[in-house]
Protein backbone atom coordinates (compact mmCIF):
# COMPACT_ATOMS: atom_id res chain seq x y z
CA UNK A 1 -2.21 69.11 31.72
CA UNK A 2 -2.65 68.05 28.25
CA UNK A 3 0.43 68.57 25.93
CA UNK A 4 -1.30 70.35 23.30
CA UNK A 5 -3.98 72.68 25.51
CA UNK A 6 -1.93 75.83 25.80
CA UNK A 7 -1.22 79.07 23.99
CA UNK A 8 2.49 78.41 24.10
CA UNK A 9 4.75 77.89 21.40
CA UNK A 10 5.41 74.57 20.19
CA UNK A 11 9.13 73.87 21.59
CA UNK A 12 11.02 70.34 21.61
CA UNK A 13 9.77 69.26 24.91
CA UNK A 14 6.43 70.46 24.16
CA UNK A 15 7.02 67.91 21.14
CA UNK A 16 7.80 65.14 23.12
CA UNK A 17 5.28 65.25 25.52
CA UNK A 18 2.93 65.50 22.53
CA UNK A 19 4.67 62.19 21.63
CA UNK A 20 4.07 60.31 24.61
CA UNK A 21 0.59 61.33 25.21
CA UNK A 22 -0.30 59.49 21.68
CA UNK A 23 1.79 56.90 22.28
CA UNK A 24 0.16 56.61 25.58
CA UNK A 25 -3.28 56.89 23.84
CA UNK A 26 -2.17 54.05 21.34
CA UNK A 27 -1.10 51.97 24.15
CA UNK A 28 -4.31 52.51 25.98
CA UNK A 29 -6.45 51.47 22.57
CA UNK A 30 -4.35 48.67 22.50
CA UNK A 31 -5.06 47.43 26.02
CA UNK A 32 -9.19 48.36 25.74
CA UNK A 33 -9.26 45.87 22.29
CA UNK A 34 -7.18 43.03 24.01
CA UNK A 35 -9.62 43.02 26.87
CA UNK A 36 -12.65 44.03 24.45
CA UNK A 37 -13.89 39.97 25.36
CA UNK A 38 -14.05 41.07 29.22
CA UNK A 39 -14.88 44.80 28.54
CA UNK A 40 -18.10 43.99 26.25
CA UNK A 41 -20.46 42.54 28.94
CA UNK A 42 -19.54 45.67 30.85
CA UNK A 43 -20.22 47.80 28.46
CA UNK A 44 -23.63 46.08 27.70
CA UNK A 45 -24.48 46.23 31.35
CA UNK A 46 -23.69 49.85 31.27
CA UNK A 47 -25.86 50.91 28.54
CA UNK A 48 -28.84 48.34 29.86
CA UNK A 49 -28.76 49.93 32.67
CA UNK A 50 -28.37 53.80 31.53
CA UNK A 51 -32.12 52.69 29.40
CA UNK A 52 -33.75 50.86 32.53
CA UNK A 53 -32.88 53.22 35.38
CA UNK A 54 -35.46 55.49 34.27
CA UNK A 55 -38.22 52.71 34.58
CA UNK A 56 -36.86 51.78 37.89
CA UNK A 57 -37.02 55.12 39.43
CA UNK A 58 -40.54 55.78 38.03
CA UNK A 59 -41.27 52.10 40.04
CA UNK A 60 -39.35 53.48 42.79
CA UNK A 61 -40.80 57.00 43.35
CA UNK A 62 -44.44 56.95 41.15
CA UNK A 63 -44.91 53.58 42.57
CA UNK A 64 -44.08 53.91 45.85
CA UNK A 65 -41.54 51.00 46.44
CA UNK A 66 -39.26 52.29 48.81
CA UNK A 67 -36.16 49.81 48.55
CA UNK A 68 -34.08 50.55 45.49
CA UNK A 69 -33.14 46.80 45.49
CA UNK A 70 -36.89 45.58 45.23
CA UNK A 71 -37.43 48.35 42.72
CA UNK A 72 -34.96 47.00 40.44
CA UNK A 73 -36.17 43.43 41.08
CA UNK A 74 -39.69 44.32 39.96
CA UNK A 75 -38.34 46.70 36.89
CA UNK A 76 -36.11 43.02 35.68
CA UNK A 77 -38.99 41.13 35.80
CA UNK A 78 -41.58 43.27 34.26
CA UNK A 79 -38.91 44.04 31.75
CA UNK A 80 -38.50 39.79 31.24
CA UNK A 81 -42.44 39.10 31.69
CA UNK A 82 -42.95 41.96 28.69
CA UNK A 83 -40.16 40.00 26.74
CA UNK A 84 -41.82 36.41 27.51
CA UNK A 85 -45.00 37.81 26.35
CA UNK A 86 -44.23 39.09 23.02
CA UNK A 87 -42.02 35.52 21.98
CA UNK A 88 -45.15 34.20 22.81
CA UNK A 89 -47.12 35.74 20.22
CA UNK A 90 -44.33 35.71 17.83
CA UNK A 91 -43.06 32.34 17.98
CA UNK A 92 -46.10 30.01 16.77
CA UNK A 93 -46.34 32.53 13.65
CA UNK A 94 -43.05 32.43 13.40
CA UNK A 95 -42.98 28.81 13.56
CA UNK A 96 -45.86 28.06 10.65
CA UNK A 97 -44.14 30.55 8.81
CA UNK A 98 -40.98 28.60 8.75
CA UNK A 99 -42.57 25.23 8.16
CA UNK A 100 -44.43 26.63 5.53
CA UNK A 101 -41.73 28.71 3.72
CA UNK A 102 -39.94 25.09 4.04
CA UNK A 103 -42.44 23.32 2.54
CA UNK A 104 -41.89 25.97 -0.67
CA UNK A 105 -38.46 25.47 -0.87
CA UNK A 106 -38.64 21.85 -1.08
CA UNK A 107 -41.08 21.65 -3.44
CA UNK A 108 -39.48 24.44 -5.71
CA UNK A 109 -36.31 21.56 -5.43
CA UNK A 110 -37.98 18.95 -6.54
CA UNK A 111 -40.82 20.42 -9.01
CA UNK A 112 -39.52 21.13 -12.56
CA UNK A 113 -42.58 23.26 -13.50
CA UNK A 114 -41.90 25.49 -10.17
CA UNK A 115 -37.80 25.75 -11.16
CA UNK A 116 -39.22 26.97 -15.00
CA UNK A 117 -41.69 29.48 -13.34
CA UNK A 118 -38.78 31.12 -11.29
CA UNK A 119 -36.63 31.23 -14.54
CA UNK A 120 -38.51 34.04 -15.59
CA UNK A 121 -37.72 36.06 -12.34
CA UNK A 122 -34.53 35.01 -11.41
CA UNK A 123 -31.25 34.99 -12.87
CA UNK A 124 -30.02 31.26 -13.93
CA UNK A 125 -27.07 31.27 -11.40
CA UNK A 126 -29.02 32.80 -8.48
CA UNK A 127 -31.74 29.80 -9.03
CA UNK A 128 -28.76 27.52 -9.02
CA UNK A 129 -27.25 29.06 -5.52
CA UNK A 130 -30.79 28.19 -3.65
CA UNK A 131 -31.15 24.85 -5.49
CA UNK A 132 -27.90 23.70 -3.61
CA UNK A 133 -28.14 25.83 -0.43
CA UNK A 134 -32.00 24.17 -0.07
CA UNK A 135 -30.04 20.56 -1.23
CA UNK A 136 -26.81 21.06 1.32
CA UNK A 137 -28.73 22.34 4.57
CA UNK A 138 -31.47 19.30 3.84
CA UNK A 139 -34.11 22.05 4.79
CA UNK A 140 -37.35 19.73 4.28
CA UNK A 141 -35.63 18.03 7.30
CA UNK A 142 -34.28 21.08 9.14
CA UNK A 143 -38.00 22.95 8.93
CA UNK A 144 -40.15 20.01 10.46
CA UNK A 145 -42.28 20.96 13.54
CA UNK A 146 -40.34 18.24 15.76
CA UNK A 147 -36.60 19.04 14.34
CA UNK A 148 -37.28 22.86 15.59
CA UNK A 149 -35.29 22.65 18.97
CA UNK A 150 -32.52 20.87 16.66
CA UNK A 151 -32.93 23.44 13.65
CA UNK A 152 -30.50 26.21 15.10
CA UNK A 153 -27.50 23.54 15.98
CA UNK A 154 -28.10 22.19 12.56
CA UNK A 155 -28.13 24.74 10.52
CA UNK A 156 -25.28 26.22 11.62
CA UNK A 157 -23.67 22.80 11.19
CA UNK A 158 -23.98 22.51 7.61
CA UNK A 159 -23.71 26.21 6.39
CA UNK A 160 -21.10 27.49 8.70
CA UNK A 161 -18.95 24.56 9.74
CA UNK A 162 -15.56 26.71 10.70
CA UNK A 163 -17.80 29.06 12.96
CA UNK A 164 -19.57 26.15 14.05
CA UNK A 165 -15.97 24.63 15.59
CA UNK A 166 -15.26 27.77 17.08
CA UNK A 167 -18.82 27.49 19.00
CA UNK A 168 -18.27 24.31 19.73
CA UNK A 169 -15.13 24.59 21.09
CA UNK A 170 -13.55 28.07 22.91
CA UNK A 171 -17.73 29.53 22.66
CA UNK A 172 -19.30 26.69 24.37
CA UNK A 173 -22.88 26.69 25.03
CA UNK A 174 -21.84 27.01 28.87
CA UNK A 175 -19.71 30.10 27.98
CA UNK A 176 -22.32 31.57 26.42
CA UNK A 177 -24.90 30.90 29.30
CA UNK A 178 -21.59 32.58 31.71
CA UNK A 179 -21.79 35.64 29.23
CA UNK A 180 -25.55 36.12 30.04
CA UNK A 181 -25.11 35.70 33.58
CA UNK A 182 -22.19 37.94 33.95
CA UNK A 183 -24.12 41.14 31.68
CA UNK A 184 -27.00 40.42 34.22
CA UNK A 185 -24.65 40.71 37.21
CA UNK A 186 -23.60 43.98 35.93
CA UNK A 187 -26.61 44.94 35.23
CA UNK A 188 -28.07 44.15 38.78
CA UNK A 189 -25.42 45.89 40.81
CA UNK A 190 -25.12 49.09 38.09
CA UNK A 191 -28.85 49.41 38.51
CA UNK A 192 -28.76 49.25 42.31
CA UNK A 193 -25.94 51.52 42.57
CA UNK A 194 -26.59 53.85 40.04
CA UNK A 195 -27.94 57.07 41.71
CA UNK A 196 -24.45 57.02 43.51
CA UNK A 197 -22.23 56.28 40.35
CA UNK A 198 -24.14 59.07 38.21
CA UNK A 199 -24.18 61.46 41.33
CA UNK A 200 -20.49 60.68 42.54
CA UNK A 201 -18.05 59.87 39.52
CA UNK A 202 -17.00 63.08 38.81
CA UNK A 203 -15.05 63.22 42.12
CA UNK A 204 -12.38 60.73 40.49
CA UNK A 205 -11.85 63.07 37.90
CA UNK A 206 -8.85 65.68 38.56
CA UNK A 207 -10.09 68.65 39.76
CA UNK A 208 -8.29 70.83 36.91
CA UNK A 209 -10.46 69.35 34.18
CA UNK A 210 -13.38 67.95 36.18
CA UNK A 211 -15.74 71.14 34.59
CA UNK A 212 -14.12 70.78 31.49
CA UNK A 213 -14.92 66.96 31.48
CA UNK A 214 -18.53 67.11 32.76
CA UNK A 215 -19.35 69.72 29.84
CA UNK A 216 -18.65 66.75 27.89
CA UNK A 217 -20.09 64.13 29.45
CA UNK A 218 -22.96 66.49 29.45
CA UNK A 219 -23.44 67.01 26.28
CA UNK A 220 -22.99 63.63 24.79
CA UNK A 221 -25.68 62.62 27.37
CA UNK A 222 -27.84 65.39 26.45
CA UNK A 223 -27.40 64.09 22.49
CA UNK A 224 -27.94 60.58 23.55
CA UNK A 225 -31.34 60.97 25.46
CA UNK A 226 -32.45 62.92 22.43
CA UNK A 227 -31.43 60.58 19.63
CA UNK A 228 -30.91 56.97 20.87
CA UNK A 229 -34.09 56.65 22.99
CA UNK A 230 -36.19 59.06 20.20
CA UNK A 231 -34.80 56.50 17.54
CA UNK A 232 -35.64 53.08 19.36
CA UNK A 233 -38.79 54.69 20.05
CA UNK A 234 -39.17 55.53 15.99
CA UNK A 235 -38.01 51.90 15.51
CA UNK A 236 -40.26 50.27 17.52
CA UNK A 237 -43.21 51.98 15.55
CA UNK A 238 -41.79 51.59 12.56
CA UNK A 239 -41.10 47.67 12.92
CA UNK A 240 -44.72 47.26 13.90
CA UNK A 241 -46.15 49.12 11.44
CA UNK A 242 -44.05 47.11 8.58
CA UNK A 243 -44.96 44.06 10.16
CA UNK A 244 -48.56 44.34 10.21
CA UNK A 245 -48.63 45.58 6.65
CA UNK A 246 -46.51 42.38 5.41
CA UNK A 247 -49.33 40.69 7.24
CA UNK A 248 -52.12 42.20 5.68
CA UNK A 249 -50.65 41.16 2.44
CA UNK A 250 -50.10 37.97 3.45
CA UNK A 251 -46.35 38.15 2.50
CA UNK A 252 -44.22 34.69 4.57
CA UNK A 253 -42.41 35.31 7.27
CA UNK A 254 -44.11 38.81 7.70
CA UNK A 255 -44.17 39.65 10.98
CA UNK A 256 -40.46 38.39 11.51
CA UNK A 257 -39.15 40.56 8.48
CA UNK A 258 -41.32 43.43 9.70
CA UNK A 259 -39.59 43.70 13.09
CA UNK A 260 -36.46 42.75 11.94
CA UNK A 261 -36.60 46.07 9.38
CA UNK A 262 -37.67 47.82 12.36
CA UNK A 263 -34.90 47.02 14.60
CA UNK A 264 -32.42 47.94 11.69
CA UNK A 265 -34.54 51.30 11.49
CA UNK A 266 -31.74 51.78 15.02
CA UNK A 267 -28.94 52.99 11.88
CA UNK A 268 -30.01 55.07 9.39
CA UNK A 269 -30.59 53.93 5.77
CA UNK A 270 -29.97 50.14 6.92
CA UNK A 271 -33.66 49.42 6.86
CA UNK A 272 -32.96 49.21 2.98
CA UNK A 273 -31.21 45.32 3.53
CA UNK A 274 -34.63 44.30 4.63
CA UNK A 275 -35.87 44.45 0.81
CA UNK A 276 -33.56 41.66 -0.57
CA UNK A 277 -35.80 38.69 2.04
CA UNK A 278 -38.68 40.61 1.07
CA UNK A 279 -38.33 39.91 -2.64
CA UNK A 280 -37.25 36.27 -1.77
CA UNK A 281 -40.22 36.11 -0.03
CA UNK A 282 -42.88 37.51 -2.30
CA UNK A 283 -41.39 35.27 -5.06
CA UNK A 284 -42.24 32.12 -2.67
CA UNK A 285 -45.48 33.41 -1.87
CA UNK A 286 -46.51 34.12 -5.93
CA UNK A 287 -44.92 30.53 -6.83
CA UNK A 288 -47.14 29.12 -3.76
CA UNK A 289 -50.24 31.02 -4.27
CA UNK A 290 -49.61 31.70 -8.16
CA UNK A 291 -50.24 35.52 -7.67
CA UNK A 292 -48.23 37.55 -9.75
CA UNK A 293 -44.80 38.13 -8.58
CA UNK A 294 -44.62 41.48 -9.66
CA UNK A 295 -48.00 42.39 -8.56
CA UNK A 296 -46.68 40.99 -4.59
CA UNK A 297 -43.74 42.99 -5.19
CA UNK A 298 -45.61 45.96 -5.59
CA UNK A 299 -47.40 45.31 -2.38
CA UNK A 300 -44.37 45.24 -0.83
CA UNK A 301 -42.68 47.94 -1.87
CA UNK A 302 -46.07 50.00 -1.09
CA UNK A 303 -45.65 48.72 2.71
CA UNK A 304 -42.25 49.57 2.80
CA UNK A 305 -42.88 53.11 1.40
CA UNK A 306 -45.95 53.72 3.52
CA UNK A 307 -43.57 52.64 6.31
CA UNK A 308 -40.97 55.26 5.40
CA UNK A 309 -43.50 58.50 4.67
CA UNK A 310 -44.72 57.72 8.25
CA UNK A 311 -41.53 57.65 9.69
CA UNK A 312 -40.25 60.61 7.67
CA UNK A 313 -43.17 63.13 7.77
CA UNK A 314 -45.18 62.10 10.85
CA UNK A 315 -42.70 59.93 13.70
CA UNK A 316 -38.81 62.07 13.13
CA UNK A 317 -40.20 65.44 13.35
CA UNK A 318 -42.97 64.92 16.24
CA UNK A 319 -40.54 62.41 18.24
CA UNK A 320 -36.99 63.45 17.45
CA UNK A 321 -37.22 66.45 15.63
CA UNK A 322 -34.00 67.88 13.83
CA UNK A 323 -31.80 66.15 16.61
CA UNK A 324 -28.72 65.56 14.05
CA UNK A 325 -29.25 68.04 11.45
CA UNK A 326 -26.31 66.08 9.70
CA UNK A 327 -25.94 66.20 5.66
CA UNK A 328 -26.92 62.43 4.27
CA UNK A 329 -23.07 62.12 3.04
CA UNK A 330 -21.65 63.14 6.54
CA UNK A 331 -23.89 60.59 7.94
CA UNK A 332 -22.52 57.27 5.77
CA UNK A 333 -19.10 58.43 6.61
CA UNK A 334 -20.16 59.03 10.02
CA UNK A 335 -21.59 55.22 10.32
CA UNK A 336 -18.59 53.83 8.15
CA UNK A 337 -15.72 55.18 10.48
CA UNK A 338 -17.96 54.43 13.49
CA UNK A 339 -18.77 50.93 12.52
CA UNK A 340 -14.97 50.15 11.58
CA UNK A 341 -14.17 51.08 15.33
CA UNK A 342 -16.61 50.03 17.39
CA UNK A 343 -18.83 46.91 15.66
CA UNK A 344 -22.66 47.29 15.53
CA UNK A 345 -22.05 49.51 18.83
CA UNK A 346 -20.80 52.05 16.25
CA UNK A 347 -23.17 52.07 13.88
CA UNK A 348 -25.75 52.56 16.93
CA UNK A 349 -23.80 55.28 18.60
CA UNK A 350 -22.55 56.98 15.36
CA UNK A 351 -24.75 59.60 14.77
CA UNK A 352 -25.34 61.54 18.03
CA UNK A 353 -21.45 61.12 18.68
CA UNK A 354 -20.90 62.92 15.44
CA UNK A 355 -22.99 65.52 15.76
CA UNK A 356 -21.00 66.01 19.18
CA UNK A 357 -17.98 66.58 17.78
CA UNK A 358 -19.17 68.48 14.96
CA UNK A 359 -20.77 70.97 17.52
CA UNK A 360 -17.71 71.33 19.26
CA UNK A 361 -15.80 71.82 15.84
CA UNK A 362 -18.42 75.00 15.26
CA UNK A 363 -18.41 76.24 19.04
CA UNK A 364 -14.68 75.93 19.61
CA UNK A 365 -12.72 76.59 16.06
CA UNK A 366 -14.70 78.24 13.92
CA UNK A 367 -16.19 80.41 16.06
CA UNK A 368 -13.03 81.24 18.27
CA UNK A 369 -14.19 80.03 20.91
CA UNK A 370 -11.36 77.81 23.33
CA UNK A 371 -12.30 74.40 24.19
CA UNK A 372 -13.44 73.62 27.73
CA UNK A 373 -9.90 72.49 29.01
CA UNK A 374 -8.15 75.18 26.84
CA UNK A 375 -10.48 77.76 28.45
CA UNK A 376 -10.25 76.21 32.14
CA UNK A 377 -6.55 76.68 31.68
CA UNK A 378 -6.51 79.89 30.14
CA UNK A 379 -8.89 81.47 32.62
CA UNK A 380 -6.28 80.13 35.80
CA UNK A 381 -3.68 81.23 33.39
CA UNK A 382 -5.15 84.75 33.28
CA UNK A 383 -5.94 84.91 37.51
CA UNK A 384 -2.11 84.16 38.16
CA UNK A 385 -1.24 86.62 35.11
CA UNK A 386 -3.80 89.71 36.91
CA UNK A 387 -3.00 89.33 40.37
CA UNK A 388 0.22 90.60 40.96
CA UNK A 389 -1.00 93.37 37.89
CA UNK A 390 -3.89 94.38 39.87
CA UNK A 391 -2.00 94.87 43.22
CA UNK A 392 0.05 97.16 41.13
CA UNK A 393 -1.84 99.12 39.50
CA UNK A 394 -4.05 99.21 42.84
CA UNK A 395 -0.53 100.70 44.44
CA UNK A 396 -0.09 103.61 41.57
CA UNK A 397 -3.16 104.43 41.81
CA UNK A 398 -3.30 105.24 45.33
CA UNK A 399 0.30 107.04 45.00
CA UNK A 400 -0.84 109.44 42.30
CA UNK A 401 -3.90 110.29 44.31
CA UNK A 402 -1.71 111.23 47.14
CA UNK A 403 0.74 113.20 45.14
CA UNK A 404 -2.67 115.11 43.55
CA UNK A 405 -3.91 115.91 47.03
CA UNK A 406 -1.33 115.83 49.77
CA UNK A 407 -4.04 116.22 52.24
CA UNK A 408 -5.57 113.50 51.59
CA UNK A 409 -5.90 110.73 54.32
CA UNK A 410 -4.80 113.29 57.11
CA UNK A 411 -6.72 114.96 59.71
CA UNK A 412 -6.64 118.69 59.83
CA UNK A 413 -8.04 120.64 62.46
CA UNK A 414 -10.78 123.01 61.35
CA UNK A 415 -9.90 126.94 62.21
CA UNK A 416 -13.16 128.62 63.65
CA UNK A 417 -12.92 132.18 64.44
């Protein structure tokens, strides 16, 4: 029993316990973020597989496969060939973008005419950061077509040598390939066993709080189907949409931008990052193409607006609808605290979390309502309280019936003349 999930009054003891149980709740935060390196994969896994059991029970039961272990088998690899087949659409156009964006840079280094055309854009110690970022990552080396497979190791090399010793060190290329094996491990055996563990692991919860707890569960499930698949869903849309537009208008690097403003379409108002590479971007393609700058910028402001009517009058209310129904200042303060805990998890979770607990706040507080494990309590409480009260009153009842009619409950002859 929870220390503070009673009616009674706060006494010394009741105090203490109240003590222990936060200390006991610090201790157990504690623990969770000292194992957070082991705990992650898990936790990966876990989610991977709460958004892919659905696909393998449609290939399971639509499809006919009757093992749950080939199911799962087929699910991974349509899930991988679907993967395979979009890097290879994306990677040769991401590729010619790159060696062509590289081929701007270095000429905008070495071309005096370029560096006075950007002057008129740019402020003087902005032009002066990309002159010696282009100069200390040696990009017209890093961006040829047969440096590629070096291009990662080297870049992160020159730009971000203390991170780089880390990775080359503790975060070896091996542990990294581990990491990967060990989320798909989880993933395999969560996936196989997962009808059991979603059917079963309320029995390990004690039997006091188990309704209380699978209220809750409930609900943040319930808010989780509706937002976080509704949202990647938006997302995915979105990102496509963007991309093709950036295409259309010929801006470098499009379809890579595109989907990466897509993807950060996943937390609310953090699509608005993508528009500092897209100016960078549309300045390279007007000093390449000699376009107006301001006339590309335009363009791609007009993509990224066309991108955001769609997704605010057409995609949110058809797809999601008002799933949140948050205020916009609730929601950065939801996605600040959220992200300070729990990393880009956070900021992914934040929102359907929140509007958990907010719903509770309403249901429970404000309305006067108790809290599932205040009410589970209260309502044994009250049995305990009304038995002994009911077998009394039961008992006077019965006695003043028999002092009103004596008769009562005896058999009397009847006189017949």
């Amino acid at each position: 029993m929870l220390p503070f999930t009673t009616n009674k009054p706060y006494t010394f003891d009741r105090f203490v316990r109240l003590l222990l149980f936060l200390a006991l709740l610090y201790g157990v935060f504690r623990i969770l973020n000292y194992l957070s390196d082991v705990l992650i994969p898990f936790a990966v896994a876990l989610i991977l597989a709460y958004l892919l059991n659905p696909l393998v029970v449609f290939v399971q039961y639509r499809l006919r496969v009757k093992k749950r272990g080939l199911s799962v088998m087929l699910t991974l690899l349509l899930v991988l060939g679907l993967l395979a087949g979009v890097f290879s659409l994306l990677v040769p156009r991401l590729v010619q973008d790159v060696q062509h964006m590289g081929e701007m840079v270095t000429d905008y280094v070495n071309n005096s005419a370029l560096q006075q055309q950007v002057q008129q854009y740019l402020p003087e110690n902005l032009q002066q950061w990309i002159t010696d970022f282009a100069n200390r990552i040696e990009i017209s080396e890093l961006l040829k077509i047969e440096n590629l497979e070096k291009a990662t190791t080297l870049l992160a090399q020159k730009i971000l040598p203390g991170i780089w010793g880390i990775f080359s060190g503790s975060m070896s290329v091996i542990t990294t390939l581990l990491g990967f094996t060990v989320i798909l491990m989880y993933l395999v055996f969560m996936l196989l066993d997962y009808p059991k563990i979603a059917g079963k692991w309320h029995t390990l919860l004690p039997v006091q709080f188990r309704p209380a707890i699978i209220a809750v569960v409930t609900d943040v499930e319930n808010s989780m189907n509706t937002y976080f698949r509704a949202q990647a869903l938006i997302a995915l849309i979105v990102g496509i949409i963007t991309a093709i537009g950036f295409s259309i208008i010929g801006l470098p690097m499009g379809v890579a931008l595109g989907l990466f403003i897509g993807l950060l379409n996943m937390v609310p108002y953090l699509q608005i990052v993508g528009f500092i590479p897209a100016v960078f971007f549309a300045l390279l393609h007007a000093l390449d193409t000699g376009q107006s700058f301001w006339v590309m910028m335009g363009l791609v402001i007009l993509v990224q607006v066309i991108g955001q009517i769609i997704q605010d009058v057409f995609l949110t209310p058809k797809i999601m609808g008002d799933a949140t129904g948050l205020n916009p200042a609730i929601i950065i303060l939801s996605l600040s605290v959220w992200g300070k805990l729990l990393g880009i998890l956070g900021l992914i979770i934040a929102l359907p979390l929140t509007s958990v607990i907010i719903g509770y706040y309403h249901r429970f507080l404000q309305q006067s309502e108790p809290p599932p494990l205040l009410a589970i309590e209260n309502a044994g409480n009250k049995q305990e309280k009304d038995a002994p009260e009911n077998d009394h009153t039961d008992n006077n009842n019965q006695h003043n019936k028999q002092q009103q009619n004596p008769d009562a409950g005896t058999n009397i002859p009847e006189i017949t003349d």
